[in-house]
C-alpha atoms as a PDB file:
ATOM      1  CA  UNK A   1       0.000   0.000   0.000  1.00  0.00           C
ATOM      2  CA  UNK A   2       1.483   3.312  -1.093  1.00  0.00           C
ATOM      3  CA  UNK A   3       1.784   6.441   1.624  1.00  0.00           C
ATOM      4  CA  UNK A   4      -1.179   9.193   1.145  1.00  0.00           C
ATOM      5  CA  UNK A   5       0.647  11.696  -0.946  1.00  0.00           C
ATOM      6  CA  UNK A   6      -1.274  15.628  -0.389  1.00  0.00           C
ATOM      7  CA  UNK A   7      -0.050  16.537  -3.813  1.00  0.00           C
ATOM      8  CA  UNK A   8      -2.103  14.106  -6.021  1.00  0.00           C
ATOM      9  CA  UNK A   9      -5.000  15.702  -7.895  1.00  0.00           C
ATOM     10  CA  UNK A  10      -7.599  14.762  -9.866  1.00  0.00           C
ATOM     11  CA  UNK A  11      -7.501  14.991 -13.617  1.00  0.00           C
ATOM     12  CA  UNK A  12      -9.242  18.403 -13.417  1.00  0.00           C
ATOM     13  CA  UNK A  13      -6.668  19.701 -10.952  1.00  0.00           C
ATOM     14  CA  UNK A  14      -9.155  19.107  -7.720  1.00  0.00           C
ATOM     15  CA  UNK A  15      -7.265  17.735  -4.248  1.00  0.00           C
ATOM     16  CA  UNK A  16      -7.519  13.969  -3.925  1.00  0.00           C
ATOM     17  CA  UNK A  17      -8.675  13.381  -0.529  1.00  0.00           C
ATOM     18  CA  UNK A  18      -8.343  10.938   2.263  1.00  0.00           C
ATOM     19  CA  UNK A  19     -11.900   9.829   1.876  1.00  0.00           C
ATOM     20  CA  UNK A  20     -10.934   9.474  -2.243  1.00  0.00           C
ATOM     21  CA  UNK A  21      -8.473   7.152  -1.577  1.00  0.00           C
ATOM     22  CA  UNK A  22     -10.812   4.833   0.920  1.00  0.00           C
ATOM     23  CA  UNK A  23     -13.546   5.285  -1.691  1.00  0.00           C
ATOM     24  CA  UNK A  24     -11.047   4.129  -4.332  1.00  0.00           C
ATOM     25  CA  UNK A  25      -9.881   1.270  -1.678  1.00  0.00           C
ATOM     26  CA  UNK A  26     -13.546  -0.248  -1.410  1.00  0.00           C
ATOM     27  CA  UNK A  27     -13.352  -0.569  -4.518  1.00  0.00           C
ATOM     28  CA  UNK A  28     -10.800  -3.280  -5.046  1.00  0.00           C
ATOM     29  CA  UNK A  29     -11.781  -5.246  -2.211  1.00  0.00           C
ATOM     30  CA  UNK A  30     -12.606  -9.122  -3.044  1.00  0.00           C
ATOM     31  CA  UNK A  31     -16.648  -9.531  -2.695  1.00  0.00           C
ATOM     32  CA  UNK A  32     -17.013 -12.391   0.455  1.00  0.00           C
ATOM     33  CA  UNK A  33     -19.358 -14.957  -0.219  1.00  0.00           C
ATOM     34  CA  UNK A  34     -22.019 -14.156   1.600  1.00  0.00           C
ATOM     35  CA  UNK A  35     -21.836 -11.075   3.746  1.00  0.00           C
ATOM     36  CA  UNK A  36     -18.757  -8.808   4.300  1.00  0.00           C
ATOM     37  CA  UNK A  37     -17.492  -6.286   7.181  1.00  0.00           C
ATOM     38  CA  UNK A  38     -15.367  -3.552   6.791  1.00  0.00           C
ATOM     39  CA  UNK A  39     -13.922  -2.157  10.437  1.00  0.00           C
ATOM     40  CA  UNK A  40     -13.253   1.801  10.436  1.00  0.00           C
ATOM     41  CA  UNK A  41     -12.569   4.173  12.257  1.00  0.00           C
ATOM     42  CA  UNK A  42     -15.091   6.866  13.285  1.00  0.00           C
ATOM     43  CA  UNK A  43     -14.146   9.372  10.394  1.00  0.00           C
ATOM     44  CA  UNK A  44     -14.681   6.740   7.579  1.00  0.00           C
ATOM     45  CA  UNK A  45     -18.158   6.724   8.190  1.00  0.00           C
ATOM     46  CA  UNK A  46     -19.291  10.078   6.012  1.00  0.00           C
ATOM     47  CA  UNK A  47     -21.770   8.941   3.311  1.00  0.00           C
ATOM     48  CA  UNK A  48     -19.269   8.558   0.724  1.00  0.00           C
ATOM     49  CA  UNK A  49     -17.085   6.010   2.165  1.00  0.00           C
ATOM     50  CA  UNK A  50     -20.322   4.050   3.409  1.00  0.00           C
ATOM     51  CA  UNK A  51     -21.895   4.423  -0.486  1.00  0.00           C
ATOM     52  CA  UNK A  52     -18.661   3.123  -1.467  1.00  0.00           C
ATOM     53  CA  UNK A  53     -18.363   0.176   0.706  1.00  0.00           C
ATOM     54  CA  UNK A  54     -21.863  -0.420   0.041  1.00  0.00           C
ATOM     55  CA  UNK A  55     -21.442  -0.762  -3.659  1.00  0.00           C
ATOM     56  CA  UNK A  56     -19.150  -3.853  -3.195  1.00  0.00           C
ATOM     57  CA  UNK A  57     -21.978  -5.364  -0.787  1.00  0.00           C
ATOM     58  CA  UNK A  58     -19.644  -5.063   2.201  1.00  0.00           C
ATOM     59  CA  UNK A  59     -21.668  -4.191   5.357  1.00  0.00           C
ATOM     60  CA  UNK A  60     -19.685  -1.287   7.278  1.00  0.00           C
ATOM     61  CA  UNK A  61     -19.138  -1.373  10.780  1.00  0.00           C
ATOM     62  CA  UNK A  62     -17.177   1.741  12.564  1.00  0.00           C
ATOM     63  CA  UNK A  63     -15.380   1.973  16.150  1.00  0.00           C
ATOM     64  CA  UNK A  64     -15.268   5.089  18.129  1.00  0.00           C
END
């Protein structure tokens, strides 16, 4: 897995996030066979990450 690097951008210049690169992440995971859980952190629980891991048909579960 490669550092977070703060001077990445988007094609149209934008910053690529934090929560980009966990969207991106959920992305790539391997769909379990039946049902999946994906253990965050509080601050990966904004909509986006959750739409993201929701996609892949993970179920998200967050600790405080």
């Amino acid at each position: 897995m490669n550092l977070y690097d703060k001077t990445f951008t988007h094609p149209d210049g934008s910053a690529y996030t934090k929560i980009d690169r966990v969207c991106d992440q959920a992305q790539t995971l391997p769909l379990p066979p039946h049902r999946g859980y994906c253990l965050v952190d509080s601050w990966f629980t904004c909509p986006r990450v959750m739409d993201a891991y929701a996609r892949r048909q993970a179920i998200t579960s967050s600790v405080h």
